[in-house]
N, C-alpha and C. Protein backbone atom coordinates (compact mmCIF):
# COMPACT_ATOMS: atom_id res chain seq x y z
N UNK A 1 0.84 -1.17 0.00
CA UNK A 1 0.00 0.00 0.00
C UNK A 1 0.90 1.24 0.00
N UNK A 2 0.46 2.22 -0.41
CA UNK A 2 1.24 3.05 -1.12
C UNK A 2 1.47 4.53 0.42
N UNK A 3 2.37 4.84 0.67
CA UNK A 3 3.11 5.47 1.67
C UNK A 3 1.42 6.57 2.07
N UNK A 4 1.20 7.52 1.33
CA UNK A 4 0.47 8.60 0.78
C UNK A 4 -1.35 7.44 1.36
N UNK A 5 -1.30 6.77 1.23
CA UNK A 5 -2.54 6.03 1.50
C UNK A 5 -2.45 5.60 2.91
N UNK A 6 -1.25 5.21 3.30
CA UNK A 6 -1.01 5.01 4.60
C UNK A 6 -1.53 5.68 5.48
N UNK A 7 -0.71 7.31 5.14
CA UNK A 7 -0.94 8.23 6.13
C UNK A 7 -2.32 9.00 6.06
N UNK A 8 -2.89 9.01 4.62
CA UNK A 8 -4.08 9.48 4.68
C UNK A 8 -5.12 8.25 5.34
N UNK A 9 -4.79 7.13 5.57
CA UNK A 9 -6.08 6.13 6.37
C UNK A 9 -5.86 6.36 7.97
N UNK A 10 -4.58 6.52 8.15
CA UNK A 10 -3.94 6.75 9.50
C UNK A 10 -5.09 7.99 9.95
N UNK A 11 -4.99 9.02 9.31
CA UNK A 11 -5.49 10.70 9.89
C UNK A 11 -6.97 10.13 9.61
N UNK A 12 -7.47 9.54 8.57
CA UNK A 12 -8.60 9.15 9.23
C UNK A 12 -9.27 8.66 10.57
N UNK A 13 -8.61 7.29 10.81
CA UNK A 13 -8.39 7.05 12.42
C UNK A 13 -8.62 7.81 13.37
N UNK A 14 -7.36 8.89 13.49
CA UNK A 14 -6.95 9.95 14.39
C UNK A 14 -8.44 10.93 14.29
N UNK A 15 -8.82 11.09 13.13
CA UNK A 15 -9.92 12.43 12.84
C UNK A 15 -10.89 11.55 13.36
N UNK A 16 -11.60 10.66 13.41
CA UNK A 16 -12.29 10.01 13.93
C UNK A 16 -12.77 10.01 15.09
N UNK A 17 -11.71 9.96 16.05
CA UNK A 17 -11.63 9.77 17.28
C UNK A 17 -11.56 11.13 17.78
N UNK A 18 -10.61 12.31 17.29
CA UNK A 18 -10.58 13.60 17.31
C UNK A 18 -12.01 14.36 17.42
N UNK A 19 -12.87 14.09 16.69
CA UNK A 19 -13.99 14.85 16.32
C UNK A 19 -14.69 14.09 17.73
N UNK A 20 -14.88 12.75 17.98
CA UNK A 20 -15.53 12.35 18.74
C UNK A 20 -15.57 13.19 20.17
N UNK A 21 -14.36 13.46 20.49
CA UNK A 21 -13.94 14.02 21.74
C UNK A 21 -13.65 15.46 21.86
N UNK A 22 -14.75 15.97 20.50
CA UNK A 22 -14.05 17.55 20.23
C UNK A 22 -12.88 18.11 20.33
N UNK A 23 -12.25 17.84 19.83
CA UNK A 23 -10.71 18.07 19.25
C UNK A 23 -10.68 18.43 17.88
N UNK A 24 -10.00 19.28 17.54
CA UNK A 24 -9.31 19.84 15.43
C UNK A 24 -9.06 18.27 15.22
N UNK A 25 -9.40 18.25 13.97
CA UNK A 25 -8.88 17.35 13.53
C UNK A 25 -8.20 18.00 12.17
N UNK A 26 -7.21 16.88 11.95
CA UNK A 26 -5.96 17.49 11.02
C UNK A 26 -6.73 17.20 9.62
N UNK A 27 -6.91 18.57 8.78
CA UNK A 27 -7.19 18.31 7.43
C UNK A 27 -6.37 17.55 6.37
N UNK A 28 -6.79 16.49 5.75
CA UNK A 28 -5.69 15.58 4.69
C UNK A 28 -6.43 15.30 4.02
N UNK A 29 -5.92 15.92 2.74
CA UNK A 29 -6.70 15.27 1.41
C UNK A 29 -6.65 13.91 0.90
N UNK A 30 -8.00 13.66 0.04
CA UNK A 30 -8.02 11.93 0.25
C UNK A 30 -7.41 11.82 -1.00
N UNK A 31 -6.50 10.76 -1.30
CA UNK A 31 -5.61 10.64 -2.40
C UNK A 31 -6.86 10.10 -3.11
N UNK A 32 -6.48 9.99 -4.48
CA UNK A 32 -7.16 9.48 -5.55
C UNK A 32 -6.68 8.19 -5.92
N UNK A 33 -7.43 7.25 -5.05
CA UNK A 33 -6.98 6.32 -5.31
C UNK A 33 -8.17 4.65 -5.37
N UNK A 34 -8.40 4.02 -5.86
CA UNK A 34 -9.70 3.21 -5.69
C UNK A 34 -9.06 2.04 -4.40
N UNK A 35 -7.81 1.77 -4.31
CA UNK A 35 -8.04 0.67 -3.23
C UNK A 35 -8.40 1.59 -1.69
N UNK A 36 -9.05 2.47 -1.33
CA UNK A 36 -9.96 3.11 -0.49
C UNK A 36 -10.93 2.92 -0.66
N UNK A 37 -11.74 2.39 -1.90
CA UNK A 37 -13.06 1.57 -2.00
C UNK A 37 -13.06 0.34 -1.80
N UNK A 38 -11.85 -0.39 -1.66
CA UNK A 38 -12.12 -2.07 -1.83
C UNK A 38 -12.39 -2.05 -0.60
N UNK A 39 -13.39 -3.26 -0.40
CA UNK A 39 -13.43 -3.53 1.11
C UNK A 39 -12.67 -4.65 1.39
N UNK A 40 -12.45 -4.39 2.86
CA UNK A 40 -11.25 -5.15 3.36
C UNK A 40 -11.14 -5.14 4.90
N UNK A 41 -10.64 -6.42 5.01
CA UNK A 41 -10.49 -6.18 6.82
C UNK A 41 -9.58 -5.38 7.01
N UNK A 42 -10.30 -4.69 8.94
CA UNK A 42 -8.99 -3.74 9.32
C UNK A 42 -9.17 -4.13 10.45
N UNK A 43 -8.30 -3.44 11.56
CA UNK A 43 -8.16 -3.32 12.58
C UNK A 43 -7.35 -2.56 13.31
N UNK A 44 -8.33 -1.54 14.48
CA UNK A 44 -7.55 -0.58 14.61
C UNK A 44 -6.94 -0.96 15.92
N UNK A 45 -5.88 -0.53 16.54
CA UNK A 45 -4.91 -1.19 17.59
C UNK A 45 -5.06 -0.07 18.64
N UNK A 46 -5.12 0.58 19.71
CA UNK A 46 -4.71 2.04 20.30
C UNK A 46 -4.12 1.72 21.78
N UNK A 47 -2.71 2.12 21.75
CA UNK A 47 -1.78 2.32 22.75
C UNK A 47 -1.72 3.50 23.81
N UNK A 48 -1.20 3.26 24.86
CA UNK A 48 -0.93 4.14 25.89
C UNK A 48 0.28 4.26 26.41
N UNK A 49 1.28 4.25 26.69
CA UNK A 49 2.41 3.95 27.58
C UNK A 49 2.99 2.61 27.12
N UNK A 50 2.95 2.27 25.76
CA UNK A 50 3.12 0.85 25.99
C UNK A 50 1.93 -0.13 26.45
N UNK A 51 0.94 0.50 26.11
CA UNK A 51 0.14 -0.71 26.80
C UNK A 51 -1.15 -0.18 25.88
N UNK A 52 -1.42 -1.48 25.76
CA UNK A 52 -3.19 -2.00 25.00
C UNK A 52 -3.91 -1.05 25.78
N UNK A 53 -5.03 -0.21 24.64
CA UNK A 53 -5.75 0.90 24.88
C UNK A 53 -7.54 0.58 24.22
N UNK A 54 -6.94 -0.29 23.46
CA UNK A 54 -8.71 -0.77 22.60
C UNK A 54 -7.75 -1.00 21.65
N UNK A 55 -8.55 -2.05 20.93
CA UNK A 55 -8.42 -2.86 19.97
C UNK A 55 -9.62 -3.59 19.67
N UNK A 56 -10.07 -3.22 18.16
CA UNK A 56 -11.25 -3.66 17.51
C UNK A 56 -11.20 -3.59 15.79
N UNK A 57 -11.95 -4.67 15.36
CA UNK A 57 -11.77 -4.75 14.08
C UNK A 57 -12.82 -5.95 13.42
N UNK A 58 -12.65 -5.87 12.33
CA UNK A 58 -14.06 -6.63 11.17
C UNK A 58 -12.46 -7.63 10.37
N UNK A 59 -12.81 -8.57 10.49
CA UNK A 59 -11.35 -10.01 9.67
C UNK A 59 -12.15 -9.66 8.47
N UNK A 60 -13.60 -10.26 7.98
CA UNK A 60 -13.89 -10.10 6.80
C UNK A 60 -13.84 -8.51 5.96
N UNK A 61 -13.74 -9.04 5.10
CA UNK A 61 -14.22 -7.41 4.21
C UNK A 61 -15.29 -7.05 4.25
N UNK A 62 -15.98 -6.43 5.22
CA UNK A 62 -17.65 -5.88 4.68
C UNK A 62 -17.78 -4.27 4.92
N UNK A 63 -16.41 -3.68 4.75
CA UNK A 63 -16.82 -2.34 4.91
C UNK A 63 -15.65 -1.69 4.13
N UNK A 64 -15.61 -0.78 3.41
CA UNK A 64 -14.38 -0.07 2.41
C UNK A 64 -13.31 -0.01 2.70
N UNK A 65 -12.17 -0.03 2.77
CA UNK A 65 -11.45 0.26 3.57
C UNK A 65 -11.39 1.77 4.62
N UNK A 66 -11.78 2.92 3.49
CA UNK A 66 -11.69 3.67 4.74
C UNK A 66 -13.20 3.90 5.52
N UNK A 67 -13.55 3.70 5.53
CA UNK A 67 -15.11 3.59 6.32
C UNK A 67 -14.53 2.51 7.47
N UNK A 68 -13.69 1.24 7.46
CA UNK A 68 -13.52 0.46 7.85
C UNK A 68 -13.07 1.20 8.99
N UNK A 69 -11.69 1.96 8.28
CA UNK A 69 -10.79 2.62 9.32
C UNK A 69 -11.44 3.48 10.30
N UNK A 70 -12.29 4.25 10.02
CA UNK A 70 -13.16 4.86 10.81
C UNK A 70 -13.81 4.28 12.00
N UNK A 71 -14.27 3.50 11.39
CA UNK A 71 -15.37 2.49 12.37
C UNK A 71 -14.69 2.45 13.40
N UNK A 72 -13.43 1.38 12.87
CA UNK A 72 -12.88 0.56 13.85
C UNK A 72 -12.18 1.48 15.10
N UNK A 73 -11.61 2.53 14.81
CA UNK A 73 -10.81 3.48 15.23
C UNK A 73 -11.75 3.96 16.43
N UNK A 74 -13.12 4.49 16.12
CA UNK A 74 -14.27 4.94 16.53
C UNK A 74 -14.45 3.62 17.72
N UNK A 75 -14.57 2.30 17.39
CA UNK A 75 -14.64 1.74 18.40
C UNK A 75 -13.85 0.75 19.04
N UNK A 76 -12.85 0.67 18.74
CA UNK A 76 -11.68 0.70 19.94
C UNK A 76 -11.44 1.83 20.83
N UNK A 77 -11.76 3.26 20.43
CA UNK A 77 -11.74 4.34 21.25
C UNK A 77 -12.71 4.32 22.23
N UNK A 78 -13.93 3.71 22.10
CA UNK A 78 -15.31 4.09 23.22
C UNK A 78 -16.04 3.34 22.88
N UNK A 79 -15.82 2.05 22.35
CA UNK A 79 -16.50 0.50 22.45
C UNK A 79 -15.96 -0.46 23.08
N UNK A 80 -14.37 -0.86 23.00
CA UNK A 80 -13.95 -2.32 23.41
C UNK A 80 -14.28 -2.23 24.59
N UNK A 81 -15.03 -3.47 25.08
CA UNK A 81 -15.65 -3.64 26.39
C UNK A 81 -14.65 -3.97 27.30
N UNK A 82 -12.90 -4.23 26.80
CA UNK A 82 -12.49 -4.21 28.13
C UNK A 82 -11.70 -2.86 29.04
N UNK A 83 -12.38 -2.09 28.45
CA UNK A 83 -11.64 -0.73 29.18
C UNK A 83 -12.72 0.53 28.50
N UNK A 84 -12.25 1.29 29.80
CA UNK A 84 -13.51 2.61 29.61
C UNK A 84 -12.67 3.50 28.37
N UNK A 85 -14.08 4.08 28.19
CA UNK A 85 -14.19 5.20 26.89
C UNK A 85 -13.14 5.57 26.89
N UNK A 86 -12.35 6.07 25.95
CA UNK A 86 -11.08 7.10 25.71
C UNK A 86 -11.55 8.52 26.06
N UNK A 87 -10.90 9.11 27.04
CA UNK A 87 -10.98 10.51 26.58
C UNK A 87 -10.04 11.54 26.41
N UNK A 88 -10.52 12.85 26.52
CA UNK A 88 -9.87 14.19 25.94
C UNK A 88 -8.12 14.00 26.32
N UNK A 89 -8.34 13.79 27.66
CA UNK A 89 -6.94 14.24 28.33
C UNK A 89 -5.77 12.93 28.06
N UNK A 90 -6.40 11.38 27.17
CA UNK A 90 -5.51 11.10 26.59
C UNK A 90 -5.29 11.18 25.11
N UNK A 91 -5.74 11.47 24.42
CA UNK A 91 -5.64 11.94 23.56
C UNK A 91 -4.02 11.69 22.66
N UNK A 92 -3.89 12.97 23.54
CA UNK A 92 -2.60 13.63 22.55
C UNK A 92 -1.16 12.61 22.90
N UNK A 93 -1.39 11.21 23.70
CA UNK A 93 -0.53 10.33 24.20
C UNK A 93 -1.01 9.47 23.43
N UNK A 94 -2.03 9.21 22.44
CA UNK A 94 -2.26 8.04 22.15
C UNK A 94 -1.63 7.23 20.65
N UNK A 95 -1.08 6.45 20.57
CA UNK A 95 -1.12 5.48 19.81
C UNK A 95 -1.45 4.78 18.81
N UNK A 96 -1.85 5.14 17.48
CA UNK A 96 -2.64 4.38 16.52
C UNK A 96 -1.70 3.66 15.64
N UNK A 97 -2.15 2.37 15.62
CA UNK A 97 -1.88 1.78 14.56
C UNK A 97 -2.88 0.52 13.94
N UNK A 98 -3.44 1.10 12.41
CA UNK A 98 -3.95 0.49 11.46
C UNK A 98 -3.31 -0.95 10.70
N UNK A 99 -4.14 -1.99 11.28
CA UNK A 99 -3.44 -3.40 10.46
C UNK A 99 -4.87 -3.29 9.27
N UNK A 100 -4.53 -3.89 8.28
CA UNK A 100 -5.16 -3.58 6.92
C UNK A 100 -5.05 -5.27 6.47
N UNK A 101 -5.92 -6.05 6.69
CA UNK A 101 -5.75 -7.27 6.23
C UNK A 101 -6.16 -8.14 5.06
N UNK A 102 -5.31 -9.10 4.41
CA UNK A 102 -6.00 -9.81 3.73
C UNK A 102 -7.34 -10.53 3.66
N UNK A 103 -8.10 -11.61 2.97
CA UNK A 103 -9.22 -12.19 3.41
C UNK A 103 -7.95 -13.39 3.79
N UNK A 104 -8.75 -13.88 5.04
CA UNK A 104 -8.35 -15.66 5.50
C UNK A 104 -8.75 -16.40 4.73
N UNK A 105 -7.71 -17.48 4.77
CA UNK A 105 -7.67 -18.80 3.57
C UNK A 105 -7.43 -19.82 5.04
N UNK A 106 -8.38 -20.54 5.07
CA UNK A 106 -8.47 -22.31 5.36
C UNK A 106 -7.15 -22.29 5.19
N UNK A 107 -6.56 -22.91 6.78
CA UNK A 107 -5.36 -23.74 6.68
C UNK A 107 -5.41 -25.39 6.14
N UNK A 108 -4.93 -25.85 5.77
CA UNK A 108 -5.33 -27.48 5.00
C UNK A 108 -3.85 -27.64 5.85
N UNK A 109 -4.21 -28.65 7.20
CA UNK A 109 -3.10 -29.36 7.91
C UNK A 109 -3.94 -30.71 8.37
N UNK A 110 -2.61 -31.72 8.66
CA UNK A 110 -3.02 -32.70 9.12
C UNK A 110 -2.46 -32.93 10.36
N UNK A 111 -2.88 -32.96 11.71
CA UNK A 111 -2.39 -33.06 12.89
C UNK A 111 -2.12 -32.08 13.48
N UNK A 112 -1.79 -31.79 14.68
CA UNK A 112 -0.81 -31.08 15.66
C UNK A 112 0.56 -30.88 14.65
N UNK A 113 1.43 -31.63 14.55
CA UNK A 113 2.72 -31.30 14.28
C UNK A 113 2.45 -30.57 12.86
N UNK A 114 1.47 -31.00 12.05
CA UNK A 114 1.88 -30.26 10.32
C UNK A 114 1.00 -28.86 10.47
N UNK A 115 0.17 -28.58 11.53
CA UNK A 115 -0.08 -27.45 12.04
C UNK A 115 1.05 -26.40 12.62
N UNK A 116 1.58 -27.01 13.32
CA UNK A 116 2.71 -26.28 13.83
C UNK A 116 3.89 -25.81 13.14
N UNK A 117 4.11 -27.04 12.24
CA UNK A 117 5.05 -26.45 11.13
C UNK A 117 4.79 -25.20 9.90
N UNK A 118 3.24 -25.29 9.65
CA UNK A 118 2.72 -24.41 8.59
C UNK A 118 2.59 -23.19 9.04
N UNK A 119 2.26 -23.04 10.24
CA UNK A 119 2.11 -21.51 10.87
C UNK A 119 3.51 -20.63 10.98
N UNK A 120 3.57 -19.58 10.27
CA UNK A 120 4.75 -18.32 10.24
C UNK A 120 4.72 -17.41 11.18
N UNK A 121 5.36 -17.82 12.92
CA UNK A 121 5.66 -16.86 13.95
C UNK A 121 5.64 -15.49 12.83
N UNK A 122 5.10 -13.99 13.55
CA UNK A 122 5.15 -13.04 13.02
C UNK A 122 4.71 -12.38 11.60
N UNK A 123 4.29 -13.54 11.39
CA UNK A 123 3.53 -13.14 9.89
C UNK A 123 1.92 -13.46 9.87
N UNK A 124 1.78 -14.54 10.33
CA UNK A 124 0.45 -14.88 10.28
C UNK A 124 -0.22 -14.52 11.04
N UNK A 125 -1.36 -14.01 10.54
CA UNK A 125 -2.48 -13.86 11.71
C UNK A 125 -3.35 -14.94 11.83
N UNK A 126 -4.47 -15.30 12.71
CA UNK A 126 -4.75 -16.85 12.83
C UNK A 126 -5.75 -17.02 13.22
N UNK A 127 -7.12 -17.35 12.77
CA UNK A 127 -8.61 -17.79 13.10
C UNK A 127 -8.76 -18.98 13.56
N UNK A 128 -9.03 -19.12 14.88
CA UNK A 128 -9.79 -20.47 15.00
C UNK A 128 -11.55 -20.61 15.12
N UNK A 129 -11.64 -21.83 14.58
CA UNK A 129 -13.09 -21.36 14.66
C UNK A 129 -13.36 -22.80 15.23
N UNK A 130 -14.47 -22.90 16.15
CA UNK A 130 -15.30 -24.33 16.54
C UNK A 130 -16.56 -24.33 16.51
N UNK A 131 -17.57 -24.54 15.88
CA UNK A 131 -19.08 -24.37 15.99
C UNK A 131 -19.19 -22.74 16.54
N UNK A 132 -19.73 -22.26 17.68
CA UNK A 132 -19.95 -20.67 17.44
C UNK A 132 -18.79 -19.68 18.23
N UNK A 133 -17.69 -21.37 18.11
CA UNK A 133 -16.30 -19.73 19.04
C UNK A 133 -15.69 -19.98 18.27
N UNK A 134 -15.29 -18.64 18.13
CA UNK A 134 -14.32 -18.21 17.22
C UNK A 134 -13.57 -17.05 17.60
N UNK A 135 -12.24 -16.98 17.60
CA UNK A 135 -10.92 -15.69 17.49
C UNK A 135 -10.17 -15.86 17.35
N UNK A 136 -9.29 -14.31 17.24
CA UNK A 136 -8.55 -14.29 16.10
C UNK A 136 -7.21 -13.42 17.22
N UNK A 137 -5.93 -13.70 16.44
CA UNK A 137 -4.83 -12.66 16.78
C UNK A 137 -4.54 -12.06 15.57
N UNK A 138 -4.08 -11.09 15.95
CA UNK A 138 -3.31 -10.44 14.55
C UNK A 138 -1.96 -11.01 14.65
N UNK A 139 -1.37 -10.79 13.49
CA UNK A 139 0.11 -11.11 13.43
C UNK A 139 1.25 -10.50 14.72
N UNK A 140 0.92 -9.26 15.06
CA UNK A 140 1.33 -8.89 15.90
C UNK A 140 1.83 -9.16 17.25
N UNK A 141 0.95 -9.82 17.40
CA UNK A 141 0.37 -11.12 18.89
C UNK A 141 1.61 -11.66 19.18
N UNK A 142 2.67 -12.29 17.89
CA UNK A 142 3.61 -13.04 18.16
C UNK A 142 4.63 -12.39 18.80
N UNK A 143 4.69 -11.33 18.79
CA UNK A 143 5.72 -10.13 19.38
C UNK A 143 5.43 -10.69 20.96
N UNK A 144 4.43 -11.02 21.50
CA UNK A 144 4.17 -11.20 23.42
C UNK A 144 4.53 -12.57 22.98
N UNK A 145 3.54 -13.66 22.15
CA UNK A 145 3.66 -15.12 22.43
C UNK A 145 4.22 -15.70 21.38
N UNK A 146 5.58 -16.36 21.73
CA UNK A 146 6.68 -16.09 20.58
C UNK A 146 6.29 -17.90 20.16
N UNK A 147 6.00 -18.64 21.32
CA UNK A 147 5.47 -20.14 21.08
C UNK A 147 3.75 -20.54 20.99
N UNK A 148 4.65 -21.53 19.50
CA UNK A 148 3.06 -21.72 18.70
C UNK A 148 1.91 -22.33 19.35
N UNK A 149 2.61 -23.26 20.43
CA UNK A 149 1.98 -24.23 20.97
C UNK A 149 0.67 -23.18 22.13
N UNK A 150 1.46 -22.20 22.92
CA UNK A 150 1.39 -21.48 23.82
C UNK A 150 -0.29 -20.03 22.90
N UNK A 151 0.51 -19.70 21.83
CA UNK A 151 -0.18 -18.79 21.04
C UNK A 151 -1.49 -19.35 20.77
N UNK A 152 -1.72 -20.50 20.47
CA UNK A 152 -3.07 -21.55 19.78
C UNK A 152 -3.90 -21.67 20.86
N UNK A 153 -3.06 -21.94 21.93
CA UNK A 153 -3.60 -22.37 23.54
C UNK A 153 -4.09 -21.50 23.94
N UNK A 154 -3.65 -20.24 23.47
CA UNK A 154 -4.50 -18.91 24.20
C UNK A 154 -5.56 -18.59 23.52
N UNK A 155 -5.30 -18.51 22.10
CA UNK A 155 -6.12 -18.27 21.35
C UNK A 155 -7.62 -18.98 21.76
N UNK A 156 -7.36 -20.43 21.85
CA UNK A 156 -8.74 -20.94 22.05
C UNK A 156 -9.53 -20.38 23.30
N UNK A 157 -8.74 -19.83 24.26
CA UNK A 157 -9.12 -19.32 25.85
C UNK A 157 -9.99 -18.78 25.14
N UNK A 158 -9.47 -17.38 24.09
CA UNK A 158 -9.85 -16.12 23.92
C UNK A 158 -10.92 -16.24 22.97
N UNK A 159 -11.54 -17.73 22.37
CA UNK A 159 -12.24 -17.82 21.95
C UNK A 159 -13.46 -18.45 23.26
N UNK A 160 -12.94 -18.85 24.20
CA UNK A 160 -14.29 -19.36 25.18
C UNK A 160 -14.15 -20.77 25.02
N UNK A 161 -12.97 -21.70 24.47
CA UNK A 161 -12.60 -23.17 24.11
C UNK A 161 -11.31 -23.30 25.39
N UNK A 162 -11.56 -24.54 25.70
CA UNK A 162 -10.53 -25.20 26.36
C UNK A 162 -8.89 -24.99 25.82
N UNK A 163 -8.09 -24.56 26.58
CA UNK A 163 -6.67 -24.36 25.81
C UNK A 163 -6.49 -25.32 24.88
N UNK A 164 -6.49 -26.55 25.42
CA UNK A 164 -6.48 -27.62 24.39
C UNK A 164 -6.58 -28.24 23.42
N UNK A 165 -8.01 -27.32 23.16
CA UNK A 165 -8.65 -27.55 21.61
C UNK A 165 -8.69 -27.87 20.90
N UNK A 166 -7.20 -27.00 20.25
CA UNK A 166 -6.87 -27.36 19.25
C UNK A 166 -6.05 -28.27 18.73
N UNK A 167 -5.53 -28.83 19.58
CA UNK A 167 -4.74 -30.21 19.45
C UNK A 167 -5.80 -31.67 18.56
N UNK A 168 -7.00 -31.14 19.14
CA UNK A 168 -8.12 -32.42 18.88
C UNK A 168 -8.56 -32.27 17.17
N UNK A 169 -8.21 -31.77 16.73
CA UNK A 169 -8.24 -31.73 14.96
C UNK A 169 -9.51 -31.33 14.51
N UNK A 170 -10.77 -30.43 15.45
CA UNK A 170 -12.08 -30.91 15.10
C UNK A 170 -11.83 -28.78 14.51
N UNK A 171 -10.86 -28.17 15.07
CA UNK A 171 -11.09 -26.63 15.16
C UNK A 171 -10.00 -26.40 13.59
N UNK A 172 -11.17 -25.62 13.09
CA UNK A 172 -10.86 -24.84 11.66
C UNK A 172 -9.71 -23.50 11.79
N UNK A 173 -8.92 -23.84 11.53
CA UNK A 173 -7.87 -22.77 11.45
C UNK A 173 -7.55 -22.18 10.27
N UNK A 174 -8.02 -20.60 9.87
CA UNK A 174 -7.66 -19.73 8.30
C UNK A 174 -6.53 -19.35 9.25
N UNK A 175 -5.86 -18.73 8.14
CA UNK A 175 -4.52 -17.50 8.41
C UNK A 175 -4.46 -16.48 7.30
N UNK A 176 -4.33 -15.15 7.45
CA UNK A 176 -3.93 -13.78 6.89
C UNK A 176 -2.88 -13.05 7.62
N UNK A 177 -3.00 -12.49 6.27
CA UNK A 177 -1.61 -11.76 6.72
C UNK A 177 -2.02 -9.86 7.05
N UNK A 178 -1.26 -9.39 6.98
CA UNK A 178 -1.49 -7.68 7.45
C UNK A 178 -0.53 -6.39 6.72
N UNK A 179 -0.87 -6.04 6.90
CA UNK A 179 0.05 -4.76 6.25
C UNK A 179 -0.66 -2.98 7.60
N UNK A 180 0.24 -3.36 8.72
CA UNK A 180 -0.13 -2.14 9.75
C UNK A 180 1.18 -1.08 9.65
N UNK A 181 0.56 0.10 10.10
CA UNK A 181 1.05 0.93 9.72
C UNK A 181 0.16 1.93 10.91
């Protein structure tokens, strides 16, 4: 994605959240460009000190990309249910960063071990799904949980599944990749 698209989806984000909390938001013209119409997963990330601030996002494509960016930005700021609303006075400390994702492709593995081998620490991002639980990490994730075994195990927590889970061959695993910025 092209530098100029970056930063204009970025100030979207920021204007987003800006306006929400009555704040200027920084004027940036929207490049002319059509992959701002494709829809596409995003996800917006928001930091504090080093530390997780909201994080929220759509894996499938069902919203443009920048509409996406908006959204998501909008509610990781004063939706994610595990921490209160963002406001004014953090603001100008905060953190954005936009992951922009592919669609997930079905992993095709056989077992524990050809699972473990197919998955790319730091690149992949990773869906599990079991009848109605399902979640996801971003690629990012691998930066805290550097082991696969450990990463899958949480994952299923964070889906509401037994760490275990996924060892039992019955849980559907896609992977995508990201492009954050």
């Amino acid at each position: 994605m092209k530098e100029e698209i970056q930063k204009y989806l970025y100030s979207v984000a920021r204007n987003a959240i800006a306006e929400e909390l009555g704040r200027d938001a920084e004027k940036v013209s929207r490049p002319d460009d059509s992959v701002l119409d494709e829809k596409r997963g995003v996800f917006v990330t928001l930091e504090m000190e080093g530390k997780l601030r909201g994080c929220i996002g759509n894996i499938m494509p069902i919203y443009h990309l920048e509409e996406a960016v908006a959204r998501n930005a909008m509610n990781a700021a004063f939706d994610d249910p595990r921490f209160e609303p963002l406001n004014a006075g953090e603001f100008s400390d905060l953190k954005i960063e936009v992951s922009v994702l592919t669609v997930p492709e079905k992993l095709e593995y056989d077992g524990v071990e050809d699972l473990l081998l197919k998955l790319e620490i730091g690149v992949d991002g990773v869906v599990l799904e079991k009848g109605s639980y399902s979640a996801t990490y971003l690629p990012q994730v691998w930066d805290e949980i550097k082991d696969k075994e450990t990463f899958l195990s949480s994952l299923c927590m964070k889906a509401g599944m037994p760490p275990e889970e996924w060892k039992k061959g019955e849980v559907e695993v896609s992977i995508y990749k990201v492009e954050k910025f």
